[in-house]
N, C-alpha and C. Protein backbone atom coordinates (compact mmCIF):
# COMPACT_ATOMS: atom_id res chain seq x y z
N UNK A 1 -114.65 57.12 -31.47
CA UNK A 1 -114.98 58.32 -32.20
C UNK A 1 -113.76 58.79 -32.95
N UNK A 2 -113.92 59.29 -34.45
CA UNK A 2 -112.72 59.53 -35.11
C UNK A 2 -113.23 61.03 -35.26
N UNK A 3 -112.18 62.21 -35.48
CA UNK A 3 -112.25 63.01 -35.34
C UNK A 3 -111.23 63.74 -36.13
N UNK A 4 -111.35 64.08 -37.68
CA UNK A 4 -110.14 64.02 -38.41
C UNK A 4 -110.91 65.13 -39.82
N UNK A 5 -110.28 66.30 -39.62
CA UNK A 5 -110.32 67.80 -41.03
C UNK A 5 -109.98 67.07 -41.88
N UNK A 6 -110.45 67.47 -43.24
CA UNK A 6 -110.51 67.10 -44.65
C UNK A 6 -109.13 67.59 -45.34
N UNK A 7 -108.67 68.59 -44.06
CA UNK A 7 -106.95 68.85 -44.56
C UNK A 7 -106.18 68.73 -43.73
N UNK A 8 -105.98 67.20 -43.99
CA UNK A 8 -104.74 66.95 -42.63
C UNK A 8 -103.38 66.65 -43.55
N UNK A 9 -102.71 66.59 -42.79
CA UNK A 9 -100.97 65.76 -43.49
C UNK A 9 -100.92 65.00 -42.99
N UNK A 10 -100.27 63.80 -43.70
CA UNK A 10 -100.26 62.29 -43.79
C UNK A 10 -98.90 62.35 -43.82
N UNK A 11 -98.24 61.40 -42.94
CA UNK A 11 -97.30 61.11 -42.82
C UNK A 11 -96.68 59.66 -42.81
N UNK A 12 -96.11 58.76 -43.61
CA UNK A 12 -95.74 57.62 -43.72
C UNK A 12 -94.34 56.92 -42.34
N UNK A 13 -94.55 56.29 -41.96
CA UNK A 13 -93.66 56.14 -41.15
C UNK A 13 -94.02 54.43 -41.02
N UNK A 14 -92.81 53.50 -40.19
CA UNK A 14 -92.82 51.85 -40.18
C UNK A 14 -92.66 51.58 -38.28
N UNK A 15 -92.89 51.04 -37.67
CA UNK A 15 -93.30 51.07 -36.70
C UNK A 15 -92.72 49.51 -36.31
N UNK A 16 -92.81 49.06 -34.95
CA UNK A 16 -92.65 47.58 -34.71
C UNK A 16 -93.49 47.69 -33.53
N UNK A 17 -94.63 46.90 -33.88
CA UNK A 17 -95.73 46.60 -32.65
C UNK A 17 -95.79 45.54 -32.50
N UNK A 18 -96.66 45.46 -31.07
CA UNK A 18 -96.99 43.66 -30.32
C UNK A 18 -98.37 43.22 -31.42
N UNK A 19 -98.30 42.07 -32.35
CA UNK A 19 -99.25 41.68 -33.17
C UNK A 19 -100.64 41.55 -32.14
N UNK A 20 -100.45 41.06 -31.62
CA UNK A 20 -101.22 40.04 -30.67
C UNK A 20 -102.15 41.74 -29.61
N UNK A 21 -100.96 42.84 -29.59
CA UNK A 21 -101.80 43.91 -29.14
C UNK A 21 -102.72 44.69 -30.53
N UNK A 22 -102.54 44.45 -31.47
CA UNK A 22 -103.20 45.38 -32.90
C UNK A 22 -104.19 44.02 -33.33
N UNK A 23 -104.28 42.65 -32.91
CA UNK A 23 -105.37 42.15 -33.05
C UNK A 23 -106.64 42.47 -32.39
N UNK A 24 -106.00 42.67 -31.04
CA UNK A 24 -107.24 43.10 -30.25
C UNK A 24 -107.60 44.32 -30.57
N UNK A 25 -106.63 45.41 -30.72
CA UNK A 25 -107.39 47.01 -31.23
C UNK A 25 -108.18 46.54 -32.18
N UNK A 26 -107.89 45.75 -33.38
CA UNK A 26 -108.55 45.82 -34.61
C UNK A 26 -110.08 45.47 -33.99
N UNK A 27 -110.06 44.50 -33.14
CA UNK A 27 -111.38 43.90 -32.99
C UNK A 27 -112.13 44.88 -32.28
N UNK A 28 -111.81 45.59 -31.38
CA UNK A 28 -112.34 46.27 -30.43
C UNK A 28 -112.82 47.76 -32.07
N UNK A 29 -112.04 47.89 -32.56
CA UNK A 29 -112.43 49.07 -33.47
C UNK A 29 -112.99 48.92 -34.49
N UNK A 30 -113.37 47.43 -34.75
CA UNK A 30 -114.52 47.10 -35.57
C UNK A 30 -113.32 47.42 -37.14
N UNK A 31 -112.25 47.91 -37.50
CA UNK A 31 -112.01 47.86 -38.56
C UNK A 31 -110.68 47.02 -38.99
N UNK A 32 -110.19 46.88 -40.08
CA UNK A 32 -108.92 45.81 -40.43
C UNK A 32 -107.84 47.04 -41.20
N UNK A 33 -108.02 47.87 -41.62
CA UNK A 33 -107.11 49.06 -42.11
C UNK A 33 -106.38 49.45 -41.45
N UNK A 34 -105.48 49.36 -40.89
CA UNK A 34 -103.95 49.61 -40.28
C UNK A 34 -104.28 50.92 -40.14
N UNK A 35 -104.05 51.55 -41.08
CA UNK A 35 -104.34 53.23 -40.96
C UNK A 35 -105.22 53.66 -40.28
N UNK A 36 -106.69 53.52 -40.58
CA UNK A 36 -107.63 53.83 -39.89
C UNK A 36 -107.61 53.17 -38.06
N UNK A 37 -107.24 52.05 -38.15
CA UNK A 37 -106.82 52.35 -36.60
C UNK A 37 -105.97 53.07 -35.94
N UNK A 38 -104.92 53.26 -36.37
CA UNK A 38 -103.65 54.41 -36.01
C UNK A 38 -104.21 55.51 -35.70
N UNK A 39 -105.36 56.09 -36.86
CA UNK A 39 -105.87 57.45 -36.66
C UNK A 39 -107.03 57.15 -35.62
N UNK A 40 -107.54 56.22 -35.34
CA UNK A 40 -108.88 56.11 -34.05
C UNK A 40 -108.40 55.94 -33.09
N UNK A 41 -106.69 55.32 -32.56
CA UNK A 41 -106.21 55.33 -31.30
C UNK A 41 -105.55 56.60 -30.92
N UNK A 42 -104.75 56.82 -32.12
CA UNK A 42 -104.32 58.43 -31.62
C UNK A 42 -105.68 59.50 -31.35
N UNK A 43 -106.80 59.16 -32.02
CA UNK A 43 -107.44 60.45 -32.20
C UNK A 43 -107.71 60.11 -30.39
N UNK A 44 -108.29 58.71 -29.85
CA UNK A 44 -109.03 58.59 -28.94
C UNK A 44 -108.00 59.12 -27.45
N UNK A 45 -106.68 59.05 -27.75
CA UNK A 45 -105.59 59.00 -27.28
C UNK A 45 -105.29 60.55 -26.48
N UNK A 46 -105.40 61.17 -27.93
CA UNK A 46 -105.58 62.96 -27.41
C UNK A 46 -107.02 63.21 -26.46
N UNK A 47 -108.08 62.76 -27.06
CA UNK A 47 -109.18 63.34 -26.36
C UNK A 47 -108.80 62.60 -24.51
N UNK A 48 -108.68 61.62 -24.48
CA UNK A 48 -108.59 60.92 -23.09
C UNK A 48 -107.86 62.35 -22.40
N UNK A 49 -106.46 62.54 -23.09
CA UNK A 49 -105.21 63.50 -22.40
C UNK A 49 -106.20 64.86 -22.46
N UNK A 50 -106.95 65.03 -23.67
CA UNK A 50 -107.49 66.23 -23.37
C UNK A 50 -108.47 66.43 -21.99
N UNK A 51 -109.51 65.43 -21.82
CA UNK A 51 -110.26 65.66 -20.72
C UNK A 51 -109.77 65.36 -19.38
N UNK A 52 -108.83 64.40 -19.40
CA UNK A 52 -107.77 64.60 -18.20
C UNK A 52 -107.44 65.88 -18.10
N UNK A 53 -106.84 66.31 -19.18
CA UNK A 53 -106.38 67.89 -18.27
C UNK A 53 -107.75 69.00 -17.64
N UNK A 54 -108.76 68.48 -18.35
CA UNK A 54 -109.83 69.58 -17.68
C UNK A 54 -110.04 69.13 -16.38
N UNK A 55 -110.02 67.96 -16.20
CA UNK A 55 -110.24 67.30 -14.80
C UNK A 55 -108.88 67.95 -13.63
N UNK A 56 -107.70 68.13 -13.98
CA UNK A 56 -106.73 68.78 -13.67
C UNK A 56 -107.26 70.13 -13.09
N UNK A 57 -108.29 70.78 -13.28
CA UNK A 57 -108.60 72.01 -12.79
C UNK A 57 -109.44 72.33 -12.08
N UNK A 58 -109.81 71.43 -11.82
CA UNK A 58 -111.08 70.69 -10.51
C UNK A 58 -110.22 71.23 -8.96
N UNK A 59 -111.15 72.31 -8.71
CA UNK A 59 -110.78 72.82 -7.08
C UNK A 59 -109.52 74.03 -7.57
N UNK A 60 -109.82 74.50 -9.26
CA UNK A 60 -108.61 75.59 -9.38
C UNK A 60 -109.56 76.86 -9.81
N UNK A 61 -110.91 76.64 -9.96
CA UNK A 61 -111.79 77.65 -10.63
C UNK A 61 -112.79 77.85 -9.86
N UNK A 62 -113.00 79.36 -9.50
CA UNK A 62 -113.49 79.79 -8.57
C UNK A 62 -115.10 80.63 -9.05
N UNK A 63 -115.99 80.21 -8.97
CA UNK A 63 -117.15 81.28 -9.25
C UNK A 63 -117.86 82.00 -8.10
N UNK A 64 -118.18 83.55 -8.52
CA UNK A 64 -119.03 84.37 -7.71
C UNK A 64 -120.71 83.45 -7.21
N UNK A 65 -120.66 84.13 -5.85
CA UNK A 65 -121.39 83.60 -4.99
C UNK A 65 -122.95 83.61 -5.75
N UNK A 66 -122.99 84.43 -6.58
CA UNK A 66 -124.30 84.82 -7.29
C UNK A 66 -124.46 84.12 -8.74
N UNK A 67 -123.53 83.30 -9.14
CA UNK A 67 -123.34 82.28 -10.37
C UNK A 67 -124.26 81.08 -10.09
N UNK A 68 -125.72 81.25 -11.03
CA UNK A 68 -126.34 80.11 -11.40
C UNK A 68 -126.48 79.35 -12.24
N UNK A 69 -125.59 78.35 -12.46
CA UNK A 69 -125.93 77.84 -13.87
C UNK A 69 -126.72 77.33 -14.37
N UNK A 70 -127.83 77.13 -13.66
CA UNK A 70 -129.26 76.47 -13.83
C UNK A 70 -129.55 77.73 -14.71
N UNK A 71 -130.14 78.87 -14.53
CA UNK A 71 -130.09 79.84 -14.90
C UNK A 71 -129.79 80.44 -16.45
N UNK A 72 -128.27 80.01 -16.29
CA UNK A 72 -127.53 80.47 -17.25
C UNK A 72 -127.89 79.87 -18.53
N UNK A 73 -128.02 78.25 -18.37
CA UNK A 73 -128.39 77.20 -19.11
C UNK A 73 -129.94 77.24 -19.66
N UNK A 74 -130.92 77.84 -18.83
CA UNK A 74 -132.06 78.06 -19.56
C UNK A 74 -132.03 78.98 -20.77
N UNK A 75 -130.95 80.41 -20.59
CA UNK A 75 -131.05 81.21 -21.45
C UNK A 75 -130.27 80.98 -22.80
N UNK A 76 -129.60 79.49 -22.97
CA UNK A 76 -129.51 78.97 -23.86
C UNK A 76 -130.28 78.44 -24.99
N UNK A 77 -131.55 77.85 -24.37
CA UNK A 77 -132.56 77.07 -25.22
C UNK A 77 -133.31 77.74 -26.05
């Protein structure tokens, strides 16, 4: 999943990677654009770190005894 605002900054920079590791990204990401993989591993890169940290708060959040979210979730629809 790429995940990228219509106003980002682009930044040019030269890098030294394992070939043999950016063959396999390429294949696995279905594309050959250097760029566009850079931006689908970083993008995928943050989200991983992002939902790790929600997982981080597991046994830190406490709800009232009277919290149903069955409930809560109907009055969504």
């Amino acid at each position: 999943m790429y995940i990228c605002g219509s106003n980002v900054k682009v930044m040019q920079t030269q890098i030294e990677i394992d070939e043999k590791l950016l063959e396999e990204a390429e294949k696995y990401a279905n594309v050959t654009d250097k760029s566009m993989l850079f931006r689908i591993v970083l993008t995928e890169y943050v989200l991983a770190h992002r939902k790790k940290d929600l997982t981080d708060l597991k046994g830190k959040i406490f709800f009232s005894e009277n919290y149903d979210y069955k409930e809560m979730r109907k009055n969504l629809k």
